[in-house]
N, C-alpha and C. Protein backbone atom coordinates (compact mmCIF):
# COMPACT_ATOMS: atom_id res chain seq x y z
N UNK A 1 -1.47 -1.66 22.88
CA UNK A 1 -1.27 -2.15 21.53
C UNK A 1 -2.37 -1.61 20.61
N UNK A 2 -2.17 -1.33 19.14
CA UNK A 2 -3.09 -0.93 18.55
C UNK A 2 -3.64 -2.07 18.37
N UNK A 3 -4.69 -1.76 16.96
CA UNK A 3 -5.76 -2.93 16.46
C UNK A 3 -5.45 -2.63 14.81
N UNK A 4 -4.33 -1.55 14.49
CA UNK A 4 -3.94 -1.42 12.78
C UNK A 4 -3.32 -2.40 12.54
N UNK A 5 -3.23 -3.34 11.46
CA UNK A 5 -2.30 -4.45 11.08
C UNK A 5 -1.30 -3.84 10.05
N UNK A 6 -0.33 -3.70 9.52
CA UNK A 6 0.62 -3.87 8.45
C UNK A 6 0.71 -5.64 7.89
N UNK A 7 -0.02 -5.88 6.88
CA UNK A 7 0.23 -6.96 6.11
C UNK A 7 1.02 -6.94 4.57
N UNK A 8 2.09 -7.38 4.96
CA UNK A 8 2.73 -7.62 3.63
C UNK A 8 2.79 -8.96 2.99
N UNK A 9 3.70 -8.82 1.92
CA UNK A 9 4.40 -10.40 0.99
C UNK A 9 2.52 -10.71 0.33
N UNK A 10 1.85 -9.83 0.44
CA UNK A 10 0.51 -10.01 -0.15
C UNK A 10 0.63 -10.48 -1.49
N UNK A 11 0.10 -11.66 -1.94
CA UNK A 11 -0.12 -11.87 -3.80
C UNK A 11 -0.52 -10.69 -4.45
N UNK A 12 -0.14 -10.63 -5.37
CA UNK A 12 -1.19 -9.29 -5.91
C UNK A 12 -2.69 -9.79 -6.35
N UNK A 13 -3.08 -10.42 -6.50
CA UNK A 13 -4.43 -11.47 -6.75
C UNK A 13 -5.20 -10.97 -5.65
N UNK A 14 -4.76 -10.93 -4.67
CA UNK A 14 -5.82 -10.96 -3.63
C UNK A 14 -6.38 -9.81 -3.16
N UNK A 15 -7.86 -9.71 -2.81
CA UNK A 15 -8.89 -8.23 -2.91
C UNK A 15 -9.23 -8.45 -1.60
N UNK A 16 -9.34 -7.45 -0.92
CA UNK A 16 -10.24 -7.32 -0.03
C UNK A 16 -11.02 -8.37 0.55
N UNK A 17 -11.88 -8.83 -0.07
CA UNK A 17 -12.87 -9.70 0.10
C UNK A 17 -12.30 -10.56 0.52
N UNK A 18 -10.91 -11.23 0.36
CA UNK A 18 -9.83 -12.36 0.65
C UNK A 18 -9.54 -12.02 2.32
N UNK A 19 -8.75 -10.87 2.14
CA UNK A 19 -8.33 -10.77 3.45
C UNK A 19 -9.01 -10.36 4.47
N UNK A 20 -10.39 -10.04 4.16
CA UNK A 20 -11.46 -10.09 5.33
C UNK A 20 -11.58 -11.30 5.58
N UNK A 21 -11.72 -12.51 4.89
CA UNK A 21 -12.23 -13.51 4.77
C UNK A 21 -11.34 -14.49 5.75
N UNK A 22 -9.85 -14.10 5.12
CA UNK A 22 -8.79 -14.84 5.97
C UNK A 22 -8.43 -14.21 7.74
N UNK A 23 -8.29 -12.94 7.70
CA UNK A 23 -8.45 -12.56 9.15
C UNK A 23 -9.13 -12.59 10.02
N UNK A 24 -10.86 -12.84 9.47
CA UNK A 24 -11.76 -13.35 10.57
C UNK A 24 -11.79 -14.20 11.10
N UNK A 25 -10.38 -15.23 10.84
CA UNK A 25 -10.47 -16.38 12.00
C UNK A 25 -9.59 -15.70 13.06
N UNK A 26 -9.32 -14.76 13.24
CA UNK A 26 -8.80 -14.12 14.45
C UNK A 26 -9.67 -13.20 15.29
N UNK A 27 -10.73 -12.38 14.30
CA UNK A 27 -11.52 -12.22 15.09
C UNK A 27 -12.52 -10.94 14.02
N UNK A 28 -13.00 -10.22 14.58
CA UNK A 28 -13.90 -9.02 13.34
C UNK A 28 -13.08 -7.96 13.16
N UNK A 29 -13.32 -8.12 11.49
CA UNK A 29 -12.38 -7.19 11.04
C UNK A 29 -13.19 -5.92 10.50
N UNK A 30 -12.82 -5.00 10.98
CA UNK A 30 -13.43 -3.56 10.74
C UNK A 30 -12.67 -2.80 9.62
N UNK A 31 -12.38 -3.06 8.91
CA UNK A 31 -11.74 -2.40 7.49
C UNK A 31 -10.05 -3.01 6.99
N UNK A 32 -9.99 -2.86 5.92
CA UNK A 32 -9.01 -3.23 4.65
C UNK A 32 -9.16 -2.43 3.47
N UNK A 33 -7.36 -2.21 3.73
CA UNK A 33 -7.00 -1.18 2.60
C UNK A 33 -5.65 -1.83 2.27
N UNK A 34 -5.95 -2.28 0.83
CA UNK A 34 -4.92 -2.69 -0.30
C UNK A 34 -4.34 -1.20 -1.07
N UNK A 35 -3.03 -1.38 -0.92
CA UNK A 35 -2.11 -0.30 -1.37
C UNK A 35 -2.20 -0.27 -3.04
N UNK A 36 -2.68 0.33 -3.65
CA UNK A 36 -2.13 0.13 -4.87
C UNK A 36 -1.43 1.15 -5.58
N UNK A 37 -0.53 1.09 -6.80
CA UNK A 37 0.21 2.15 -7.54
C UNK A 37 -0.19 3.20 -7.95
N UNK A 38 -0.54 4.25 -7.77
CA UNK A 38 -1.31 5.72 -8.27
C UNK A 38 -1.50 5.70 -9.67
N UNK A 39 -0.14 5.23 -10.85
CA UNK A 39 0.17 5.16 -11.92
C UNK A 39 -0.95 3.98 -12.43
N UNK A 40 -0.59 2.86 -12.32
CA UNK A 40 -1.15 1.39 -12.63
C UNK A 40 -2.20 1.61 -12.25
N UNK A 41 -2.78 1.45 -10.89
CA UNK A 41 -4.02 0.76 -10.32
C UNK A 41 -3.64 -0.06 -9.84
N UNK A 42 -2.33 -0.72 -9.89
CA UNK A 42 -1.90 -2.64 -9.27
C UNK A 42 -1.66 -2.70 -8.15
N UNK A 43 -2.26 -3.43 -7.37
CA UNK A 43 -1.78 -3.95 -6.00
C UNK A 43 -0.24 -3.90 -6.30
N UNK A 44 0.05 -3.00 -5.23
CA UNK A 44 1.77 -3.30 -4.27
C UNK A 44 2.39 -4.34 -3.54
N UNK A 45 1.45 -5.10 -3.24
CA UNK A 45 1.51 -6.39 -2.47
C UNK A 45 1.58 -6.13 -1.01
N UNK A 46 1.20 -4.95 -0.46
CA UNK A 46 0.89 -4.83 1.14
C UNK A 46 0.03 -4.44 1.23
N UNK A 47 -0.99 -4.21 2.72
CA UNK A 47 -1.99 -3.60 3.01
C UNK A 47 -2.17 -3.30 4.49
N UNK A 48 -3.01 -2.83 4.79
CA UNK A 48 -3.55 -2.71 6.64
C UNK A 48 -5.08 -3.03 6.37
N UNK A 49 -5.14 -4.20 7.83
CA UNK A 49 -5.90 -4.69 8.57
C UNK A 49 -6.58 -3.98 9.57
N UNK A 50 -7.79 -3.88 9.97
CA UNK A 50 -8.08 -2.73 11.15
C UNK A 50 -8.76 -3.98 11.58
N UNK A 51 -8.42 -4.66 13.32
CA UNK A 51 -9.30 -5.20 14.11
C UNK A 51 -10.16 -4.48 14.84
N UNK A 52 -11.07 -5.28 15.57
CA UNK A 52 -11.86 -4.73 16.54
C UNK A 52 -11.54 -4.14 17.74
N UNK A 53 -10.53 -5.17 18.21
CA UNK A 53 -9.70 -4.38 19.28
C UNK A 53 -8.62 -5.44 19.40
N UNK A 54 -7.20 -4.51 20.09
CA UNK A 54 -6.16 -5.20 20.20
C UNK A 54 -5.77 -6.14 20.80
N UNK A 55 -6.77 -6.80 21.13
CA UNK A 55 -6.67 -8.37 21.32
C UNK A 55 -6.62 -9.24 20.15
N UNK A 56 -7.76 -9.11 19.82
CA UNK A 56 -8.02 -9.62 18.04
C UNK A 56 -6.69 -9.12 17.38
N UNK A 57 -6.45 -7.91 17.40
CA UNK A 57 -4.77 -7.46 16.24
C UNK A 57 -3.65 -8.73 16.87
N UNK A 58 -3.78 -8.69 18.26
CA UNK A 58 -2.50 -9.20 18.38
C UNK A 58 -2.97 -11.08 18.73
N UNK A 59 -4.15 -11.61 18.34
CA UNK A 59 -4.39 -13.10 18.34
C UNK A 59 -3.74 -13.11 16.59
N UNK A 60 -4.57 -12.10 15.83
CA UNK A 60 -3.82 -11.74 14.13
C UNK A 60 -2.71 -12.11 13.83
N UNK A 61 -1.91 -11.55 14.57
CA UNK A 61 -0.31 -11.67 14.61
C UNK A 61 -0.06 -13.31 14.51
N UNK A 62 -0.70 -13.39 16.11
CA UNK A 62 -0.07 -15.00 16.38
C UNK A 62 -0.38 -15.99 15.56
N UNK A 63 -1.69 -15.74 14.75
CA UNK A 63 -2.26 -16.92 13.95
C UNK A 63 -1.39 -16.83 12.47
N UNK A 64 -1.09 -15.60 12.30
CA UNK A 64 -1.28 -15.49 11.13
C UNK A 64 0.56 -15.32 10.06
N UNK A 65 0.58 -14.45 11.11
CA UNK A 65 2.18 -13.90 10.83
C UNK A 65 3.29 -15.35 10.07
N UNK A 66 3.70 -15.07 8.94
CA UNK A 66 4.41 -16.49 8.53
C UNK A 66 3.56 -17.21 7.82
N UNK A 67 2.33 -17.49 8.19
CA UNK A 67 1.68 -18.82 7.26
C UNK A 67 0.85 -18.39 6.31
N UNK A 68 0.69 -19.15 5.58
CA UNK A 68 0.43 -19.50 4.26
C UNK A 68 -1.01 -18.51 3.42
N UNK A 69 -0.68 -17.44 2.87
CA UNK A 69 -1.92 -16.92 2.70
C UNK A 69 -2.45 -16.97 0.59
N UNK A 70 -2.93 -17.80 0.21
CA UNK A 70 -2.90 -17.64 -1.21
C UNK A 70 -1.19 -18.20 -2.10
N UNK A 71 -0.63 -18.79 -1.23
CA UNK A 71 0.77 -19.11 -1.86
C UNK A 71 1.91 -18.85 -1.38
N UNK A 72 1.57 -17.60 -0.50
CA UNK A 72 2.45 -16.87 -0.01
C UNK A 72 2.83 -16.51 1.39
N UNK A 73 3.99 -16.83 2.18
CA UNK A 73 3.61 -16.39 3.63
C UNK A 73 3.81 -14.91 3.95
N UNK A 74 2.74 -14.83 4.81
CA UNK A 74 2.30 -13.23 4.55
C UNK A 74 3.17 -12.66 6.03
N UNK A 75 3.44 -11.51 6.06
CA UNK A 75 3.96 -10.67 7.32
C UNK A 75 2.88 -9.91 7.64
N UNK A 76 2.50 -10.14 8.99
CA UNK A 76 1.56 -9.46 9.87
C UNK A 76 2.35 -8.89 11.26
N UNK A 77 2.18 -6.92 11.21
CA UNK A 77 2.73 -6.45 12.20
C UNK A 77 1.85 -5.51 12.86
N UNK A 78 2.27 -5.33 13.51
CA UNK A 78 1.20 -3.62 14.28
C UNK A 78 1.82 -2.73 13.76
N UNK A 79 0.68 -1.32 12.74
CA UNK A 79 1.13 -1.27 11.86
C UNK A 79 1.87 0.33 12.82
N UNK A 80 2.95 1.12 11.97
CA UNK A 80 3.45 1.89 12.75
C UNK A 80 2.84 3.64 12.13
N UNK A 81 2.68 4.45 12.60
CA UNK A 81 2.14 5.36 12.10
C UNK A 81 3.02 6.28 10.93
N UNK A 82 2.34 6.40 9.69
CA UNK A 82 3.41 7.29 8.74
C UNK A 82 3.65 8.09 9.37
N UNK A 83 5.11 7.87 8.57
CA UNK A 83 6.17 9.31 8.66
C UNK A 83 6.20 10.71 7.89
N UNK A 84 6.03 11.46 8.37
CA UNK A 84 6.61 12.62 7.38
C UNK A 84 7.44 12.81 6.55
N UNK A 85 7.08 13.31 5.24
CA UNK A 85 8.15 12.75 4.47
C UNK A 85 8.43 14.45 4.56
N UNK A 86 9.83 14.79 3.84
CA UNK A 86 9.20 16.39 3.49
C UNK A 86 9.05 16.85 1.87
N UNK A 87 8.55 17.45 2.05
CA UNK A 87 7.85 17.95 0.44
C UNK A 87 9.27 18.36 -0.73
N UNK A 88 8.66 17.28 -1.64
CA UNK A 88 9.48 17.10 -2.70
C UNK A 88 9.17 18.82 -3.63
N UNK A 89 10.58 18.94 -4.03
CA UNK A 89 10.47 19.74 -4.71
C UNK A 89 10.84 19.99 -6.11
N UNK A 90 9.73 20.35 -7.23
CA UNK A 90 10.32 19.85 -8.55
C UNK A 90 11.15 20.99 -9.49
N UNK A 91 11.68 21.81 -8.35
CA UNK A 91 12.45 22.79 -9.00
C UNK A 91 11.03 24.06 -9.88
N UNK A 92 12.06 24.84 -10.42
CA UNK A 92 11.04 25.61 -11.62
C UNK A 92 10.73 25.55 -12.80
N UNK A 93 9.71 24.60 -12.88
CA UNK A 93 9.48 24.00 -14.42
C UNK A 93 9.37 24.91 -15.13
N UNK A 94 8.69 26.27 -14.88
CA UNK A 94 8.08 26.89 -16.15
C UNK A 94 9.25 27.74 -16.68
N UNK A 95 10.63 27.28 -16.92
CA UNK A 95 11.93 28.35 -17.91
C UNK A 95 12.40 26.89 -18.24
N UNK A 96 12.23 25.70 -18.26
CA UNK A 96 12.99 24.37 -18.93
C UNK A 96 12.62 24.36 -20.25
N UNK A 97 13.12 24.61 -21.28
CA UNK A 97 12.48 24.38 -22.59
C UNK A 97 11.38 25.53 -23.32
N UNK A 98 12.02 26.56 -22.76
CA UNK A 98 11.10 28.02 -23.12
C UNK A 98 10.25 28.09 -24.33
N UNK A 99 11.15 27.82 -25.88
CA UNK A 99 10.35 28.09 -27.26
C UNK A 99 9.81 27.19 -27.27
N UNK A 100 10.20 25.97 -26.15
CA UNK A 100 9.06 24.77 -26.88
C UNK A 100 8.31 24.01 -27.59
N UNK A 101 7.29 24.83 -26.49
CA UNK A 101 5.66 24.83 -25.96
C UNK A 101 5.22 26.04 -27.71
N UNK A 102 6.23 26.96 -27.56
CA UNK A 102 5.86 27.75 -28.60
C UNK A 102 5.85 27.28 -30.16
N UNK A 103 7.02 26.61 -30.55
CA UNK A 103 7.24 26.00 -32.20
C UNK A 103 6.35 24.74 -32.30
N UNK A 104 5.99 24.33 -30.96
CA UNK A 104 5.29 23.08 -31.61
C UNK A 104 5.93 21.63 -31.70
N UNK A 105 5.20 20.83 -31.23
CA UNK A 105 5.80 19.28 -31.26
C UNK A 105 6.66 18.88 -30.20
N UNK A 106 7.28 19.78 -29.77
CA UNK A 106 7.68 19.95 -28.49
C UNK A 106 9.42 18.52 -28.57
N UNK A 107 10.00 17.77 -29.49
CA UNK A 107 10.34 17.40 -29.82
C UNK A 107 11.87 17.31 -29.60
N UNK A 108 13.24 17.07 -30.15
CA UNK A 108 14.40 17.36 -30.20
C UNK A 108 14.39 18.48 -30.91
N UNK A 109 15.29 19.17 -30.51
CA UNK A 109 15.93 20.75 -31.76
C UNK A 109 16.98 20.17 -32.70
N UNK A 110 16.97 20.76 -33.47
CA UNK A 110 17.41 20.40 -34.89
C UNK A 110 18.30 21.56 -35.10
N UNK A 111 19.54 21.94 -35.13
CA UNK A 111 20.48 23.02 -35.27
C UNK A 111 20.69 22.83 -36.52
């Protein structure tokens, strides 16, 4: 078993400092990473837990999984390793809108 947690149904309120705070009754927690939006900055409302070892991940589970964290019952899993996504492709931007960039304002055309 690993010792990565997947924690979801997270409040968005809650920092780091929280969920160290709340998982150390399972045992020492060696890092937390809150997901947030690239765009915003806002918590996503999930994160990963890193225990000490997978005893502690999986006492985590048992204590924790379902009950009550800040309002909310939280989902605690072993977390699974990303997937590959494959690389998005945004086509060839540089011929969309040729005079543009050139007349200025960049705007609707006006016939």
């Amino acid at each position: 078993m690993e010792n990565k947690l997947y924690v979801g149904n997270l409040p968005y309120s809650a920092t780091e400092a929280d969920i160290t705070t709340h998982f150390s009754k399972a045992g020492t927690v060696t890092s937390v990473a809150l997901i947030t939006d690239r765009a915003t900055g806002r918590a996503k409302g999930f994160g990963f837990v890193e225990m000490s070892s997978a005893e502690e991940a999986q006492k985590a589970i048992s204590m924790l999984h379902g009950q009550d964290f800040m309002g909310r019952a939280i989902t605690v899993n072993v977390a699974r390793p990303r997937e590959e996504r494959p690389q998005r492709s945004f086509g060839d931007r540089g011929d969309r809108g040729g005079d543009r960039d050139r007349r200025g304002g960049g705007g609707r055309r006006s016939f």
